[in-house]
N, C-alpha and C. Protein backbone atom coordinates (compact mmCIF):
# COMPACT_ATOMS: atom_id res chain seq x y z
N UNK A 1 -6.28 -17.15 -0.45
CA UNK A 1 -5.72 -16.11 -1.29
C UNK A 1 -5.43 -14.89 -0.42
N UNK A 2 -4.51 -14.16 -0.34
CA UNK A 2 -4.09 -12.95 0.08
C UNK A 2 -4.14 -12.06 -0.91
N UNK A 3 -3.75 -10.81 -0.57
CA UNK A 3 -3.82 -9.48 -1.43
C UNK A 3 -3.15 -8.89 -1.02
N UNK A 4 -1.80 -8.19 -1.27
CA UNK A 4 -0.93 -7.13 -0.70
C UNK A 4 -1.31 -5.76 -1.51
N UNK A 5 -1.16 -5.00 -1.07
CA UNK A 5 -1.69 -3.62 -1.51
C UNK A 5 -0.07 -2.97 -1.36
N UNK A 6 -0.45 -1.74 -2.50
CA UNK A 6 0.75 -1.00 -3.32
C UNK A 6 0.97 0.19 -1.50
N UNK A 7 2.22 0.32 -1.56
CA UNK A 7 2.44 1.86 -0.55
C UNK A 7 3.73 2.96 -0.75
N UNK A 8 3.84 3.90 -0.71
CA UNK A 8 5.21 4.64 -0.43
C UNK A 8 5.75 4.76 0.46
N UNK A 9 7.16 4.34 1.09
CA UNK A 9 7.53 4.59 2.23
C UNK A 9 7.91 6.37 2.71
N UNK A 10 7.21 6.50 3.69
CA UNK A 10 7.05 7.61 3.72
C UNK A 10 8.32 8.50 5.23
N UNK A 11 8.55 7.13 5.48
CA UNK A 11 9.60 7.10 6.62
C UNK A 11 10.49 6.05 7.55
N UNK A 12 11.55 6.19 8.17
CA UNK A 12 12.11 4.73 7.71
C UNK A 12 12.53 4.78 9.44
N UNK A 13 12.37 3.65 10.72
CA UNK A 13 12.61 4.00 11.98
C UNK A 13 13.45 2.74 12.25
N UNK A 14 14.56 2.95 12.43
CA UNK A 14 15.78 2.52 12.62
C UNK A 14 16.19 2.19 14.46
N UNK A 15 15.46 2.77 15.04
CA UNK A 15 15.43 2.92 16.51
C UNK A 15 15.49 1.12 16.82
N UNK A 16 15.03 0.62 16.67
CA UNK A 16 15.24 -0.73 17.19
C UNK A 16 15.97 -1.75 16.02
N UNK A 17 17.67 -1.79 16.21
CA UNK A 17 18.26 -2.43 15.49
C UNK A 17 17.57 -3.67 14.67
N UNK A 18 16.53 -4.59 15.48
CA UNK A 18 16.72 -5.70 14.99
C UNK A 18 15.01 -6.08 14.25
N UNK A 19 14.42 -4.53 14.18
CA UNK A 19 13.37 -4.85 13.65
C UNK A 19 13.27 -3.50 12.80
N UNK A 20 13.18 -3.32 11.68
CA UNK A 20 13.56 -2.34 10.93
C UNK A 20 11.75 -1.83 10.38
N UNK A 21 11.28 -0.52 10.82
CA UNK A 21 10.06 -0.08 10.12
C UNK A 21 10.00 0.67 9.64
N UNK A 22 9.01 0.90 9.10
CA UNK A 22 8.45 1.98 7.84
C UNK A 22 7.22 2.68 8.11
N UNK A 23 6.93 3.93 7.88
CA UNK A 23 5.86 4.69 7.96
C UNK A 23 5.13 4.79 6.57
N UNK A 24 4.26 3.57 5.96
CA UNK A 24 4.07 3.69 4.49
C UNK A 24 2.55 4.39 4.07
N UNK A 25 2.35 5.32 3.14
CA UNK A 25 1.06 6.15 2.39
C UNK A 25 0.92 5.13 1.90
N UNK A 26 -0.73 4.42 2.01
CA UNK A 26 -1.10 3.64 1.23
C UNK A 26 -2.77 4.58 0.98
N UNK A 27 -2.20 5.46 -0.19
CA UNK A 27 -3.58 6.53 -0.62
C UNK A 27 -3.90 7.46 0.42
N UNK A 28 -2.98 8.05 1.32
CA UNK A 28 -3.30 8.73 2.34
C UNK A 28 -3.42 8.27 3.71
N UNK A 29 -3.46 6.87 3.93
CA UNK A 29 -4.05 6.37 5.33
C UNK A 29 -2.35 5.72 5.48
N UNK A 30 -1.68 5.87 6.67
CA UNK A 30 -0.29 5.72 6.89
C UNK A 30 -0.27 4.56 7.74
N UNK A 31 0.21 3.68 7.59
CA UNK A 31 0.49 2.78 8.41
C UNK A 31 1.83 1.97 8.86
N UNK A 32 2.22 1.64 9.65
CA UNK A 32 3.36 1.44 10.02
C UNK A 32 3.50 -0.08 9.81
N UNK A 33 4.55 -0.35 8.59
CA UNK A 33 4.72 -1.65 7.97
C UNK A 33 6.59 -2.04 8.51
N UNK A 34 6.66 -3.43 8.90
CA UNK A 34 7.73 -4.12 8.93
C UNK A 34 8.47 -4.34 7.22
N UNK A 35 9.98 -3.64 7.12
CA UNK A 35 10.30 -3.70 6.58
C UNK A 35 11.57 -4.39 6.63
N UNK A 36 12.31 -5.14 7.56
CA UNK A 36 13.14 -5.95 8.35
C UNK A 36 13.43 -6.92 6.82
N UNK A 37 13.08 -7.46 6.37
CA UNK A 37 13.67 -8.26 5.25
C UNK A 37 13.19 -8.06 3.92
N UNK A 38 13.90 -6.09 3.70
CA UNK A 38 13.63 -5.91 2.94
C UNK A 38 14.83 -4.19 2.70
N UNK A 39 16.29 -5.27 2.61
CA UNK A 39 17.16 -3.94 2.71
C UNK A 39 17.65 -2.73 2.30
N UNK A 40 16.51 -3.44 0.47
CA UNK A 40 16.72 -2.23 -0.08
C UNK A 40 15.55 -1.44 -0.33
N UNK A 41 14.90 -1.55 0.60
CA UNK A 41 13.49 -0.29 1.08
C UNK A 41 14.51 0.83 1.65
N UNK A 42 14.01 1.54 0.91
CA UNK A 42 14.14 3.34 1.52
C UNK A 42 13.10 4.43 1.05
N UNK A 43 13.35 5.03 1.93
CA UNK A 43 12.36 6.33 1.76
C UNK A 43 11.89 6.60 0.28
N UNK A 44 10.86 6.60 -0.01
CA UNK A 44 10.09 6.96 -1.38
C UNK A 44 10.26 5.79 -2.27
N UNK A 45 10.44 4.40 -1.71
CA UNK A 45 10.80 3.36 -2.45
C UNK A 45 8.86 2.59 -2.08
N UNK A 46 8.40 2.32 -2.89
CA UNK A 46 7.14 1.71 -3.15
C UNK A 46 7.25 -0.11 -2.72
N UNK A 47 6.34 -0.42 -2.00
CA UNK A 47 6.83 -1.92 -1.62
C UNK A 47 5.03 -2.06 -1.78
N UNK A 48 5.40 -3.54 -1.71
CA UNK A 48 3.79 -4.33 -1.34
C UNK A 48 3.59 -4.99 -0.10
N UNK A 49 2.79 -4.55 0.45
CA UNK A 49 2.46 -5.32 1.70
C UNK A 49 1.09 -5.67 2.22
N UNK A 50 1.50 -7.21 3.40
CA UNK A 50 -0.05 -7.82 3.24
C UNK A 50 0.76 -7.55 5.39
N UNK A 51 -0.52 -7.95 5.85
CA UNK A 51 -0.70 -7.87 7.28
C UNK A 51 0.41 -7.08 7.94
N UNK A 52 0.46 -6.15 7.58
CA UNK A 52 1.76 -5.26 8.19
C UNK A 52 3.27 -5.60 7.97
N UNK A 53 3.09 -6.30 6.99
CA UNK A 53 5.02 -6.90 6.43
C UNK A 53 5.26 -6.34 5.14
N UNK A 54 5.84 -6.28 4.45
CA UNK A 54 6.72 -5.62 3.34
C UNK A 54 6.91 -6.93 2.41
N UNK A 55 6.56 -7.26 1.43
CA UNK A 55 6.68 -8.63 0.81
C UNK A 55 7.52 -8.29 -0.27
N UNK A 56 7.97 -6.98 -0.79
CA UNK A 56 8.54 -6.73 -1.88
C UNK A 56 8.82 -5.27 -2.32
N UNK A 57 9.92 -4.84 -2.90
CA UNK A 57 9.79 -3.61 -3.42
C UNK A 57 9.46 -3.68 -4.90
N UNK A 58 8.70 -2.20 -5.44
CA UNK A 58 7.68 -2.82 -6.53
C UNK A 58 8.50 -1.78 -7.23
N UNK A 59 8.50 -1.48 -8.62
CA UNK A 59 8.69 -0.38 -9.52
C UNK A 59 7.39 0.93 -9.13
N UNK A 60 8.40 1.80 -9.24
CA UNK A 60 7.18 3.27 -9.02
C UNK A 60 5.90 2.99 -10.24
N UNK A 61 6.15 3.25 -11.17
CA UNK A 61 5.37 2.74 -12.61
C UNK A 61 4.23 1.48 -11.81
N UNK A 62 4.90 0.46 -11.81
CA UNK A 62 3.93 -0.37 -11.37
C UNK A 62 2.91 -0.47 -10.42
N UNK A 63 3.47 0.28 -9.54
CA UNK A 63 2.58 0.59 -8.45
C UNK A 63 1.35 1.32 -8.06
N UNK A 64 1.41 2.43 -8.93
CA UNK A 64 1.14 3.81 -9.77
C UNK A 64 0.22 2.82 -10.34
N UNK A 65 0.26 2.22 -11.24
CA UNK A 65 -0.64 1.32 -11.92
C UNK A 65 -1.97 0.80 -11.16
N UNK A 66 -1.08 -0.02 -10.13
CA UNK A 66 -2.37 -1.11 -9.53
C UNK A 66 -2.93 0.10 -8.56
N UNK A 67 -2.43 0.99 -8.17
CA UNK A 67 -3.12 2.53 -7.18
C UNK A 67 -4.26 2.63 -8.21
N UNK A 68 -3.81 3.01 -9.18
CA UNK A 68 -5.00 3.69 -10.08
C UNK A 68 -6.28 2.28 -10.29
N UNK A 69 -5.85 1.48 -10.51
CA UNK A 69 -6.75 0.17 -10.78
C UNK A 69 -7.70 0.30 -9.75
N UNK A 70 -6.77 -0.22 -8.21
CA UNK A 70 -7.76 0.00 -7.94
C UNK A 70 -8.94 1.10 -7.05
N UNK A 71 -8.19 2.18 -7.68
CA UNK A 71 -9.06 3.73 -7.20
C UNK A 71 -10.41 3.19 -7.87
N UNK A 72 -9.76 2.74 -9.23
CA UNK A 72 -11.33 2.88 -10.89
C UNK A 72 -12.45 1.85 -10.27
N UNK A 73 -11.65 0.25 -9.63
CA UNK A 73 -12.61 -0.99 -9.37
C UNK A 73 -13.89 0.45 -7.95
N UNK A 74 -12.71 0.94 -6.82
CA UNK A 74 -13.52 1.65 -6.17
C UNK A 74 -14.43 2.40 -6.50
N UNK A 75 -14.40 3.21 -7.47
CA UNK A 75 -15.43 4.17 -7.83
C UNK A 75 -16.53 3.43 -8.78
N UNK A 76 -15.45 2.48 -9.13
CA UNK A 76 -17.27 1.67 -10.04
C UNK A 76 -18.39 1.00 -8.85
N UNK A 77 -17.94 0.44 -7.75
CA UNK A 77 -18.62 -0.03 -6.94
C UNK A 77 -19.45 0.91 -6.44
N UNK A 78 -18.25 2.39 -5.98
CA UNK A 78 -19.64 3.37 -5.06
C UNK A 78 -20.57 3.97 -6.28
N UNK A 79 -20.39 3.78 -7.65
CA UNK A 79 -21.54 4.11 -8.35
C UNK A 79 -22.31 2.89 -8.47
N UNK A 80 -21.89 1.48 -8.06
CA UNK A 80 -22.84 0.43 -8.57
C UNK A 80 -24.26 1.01 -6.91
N UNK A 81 -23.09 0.98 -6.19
CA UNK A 81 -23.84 1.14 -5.15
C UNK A 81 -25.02 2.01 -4.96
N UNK A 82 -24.64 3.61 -5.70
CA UNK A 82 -25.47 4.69 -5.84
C UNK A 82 -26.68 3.83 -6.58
N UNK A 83 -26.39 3.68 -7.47
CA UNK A 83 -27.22 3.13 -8.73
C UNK A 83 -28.50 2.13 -7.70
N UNK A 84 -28.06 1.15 -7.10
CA UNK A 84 -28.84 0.52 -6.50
C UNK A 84 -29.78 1.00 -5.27
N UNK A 85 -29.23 2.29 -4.64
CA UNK A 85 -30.20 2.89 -3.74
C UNK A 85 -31.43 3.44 -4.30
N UNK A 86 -31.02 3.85 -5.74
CA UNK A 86 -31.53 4.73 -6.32
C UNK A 86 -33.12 4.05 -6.55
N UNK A 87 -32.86 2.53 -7.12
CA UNK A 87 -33.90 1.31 -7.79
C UNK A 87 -34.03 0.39 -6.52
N UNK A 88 -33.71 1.19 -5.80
CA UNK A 88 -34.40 0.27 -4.45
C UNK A 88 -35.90 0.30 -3.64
C-alpha cells in the first residue's frame, strides 16, 4: 500500500527542459516534487504525491479536506500519546 500526501505548488523550475519541478508546501515543510507528467500543474495548483513524483492534481476543496483529516488523526495520537505517559 502507498500513501500520497496532499501539497501546494509553491513554485514551478523549468530550468531543465526535460524534467519539469515543483517546490511543493506540504503543511509548511517544502519539498521539491517531480512534476514532469503532470502539465497541468501550476503554481497554487494542489497535487498528490508519493516518493517525490506528482501522481495527480487534486481539487483545492479536496485537499483542504484530507490536510485537515489528517492534522485531527495527528493531534489525536499526540494526545493518545500524552495520555499514556501520563498512566505510565
Amino acid at each position: 500500500m502507498c500513501l500520497a500526501a496532499p501539497g501546494k505548488i509553491v513554485s514551478i523550475d523549468t530550468s531543465n527542459p526535460d524534467l519539469r519541478m515543483a517546490k511543493v508546501d506540504f503543511g509548511g515543510i517544502i519539498k521539491d516534487i517531480c512534476i514532469e507528467w503532470l502539465p497541468e500543474a501550476e503554481i497554487g495548483s494542489y497535487i498528490l504525491a508519493h516518493v517525490g513524483t506528482a501522481l495527480s492534481v487534486v481539487d483545492e476543496t479536496d485537499a483542504l479536506e484530507s490536510i485537515r483529516t489528517i492534522n485531527e488523526i495527528g493531534d489525536l495520537l499526540e494526545k493518545e500519546d500524552d495520555t499514556n505517559k501520563i498512566t505510565d
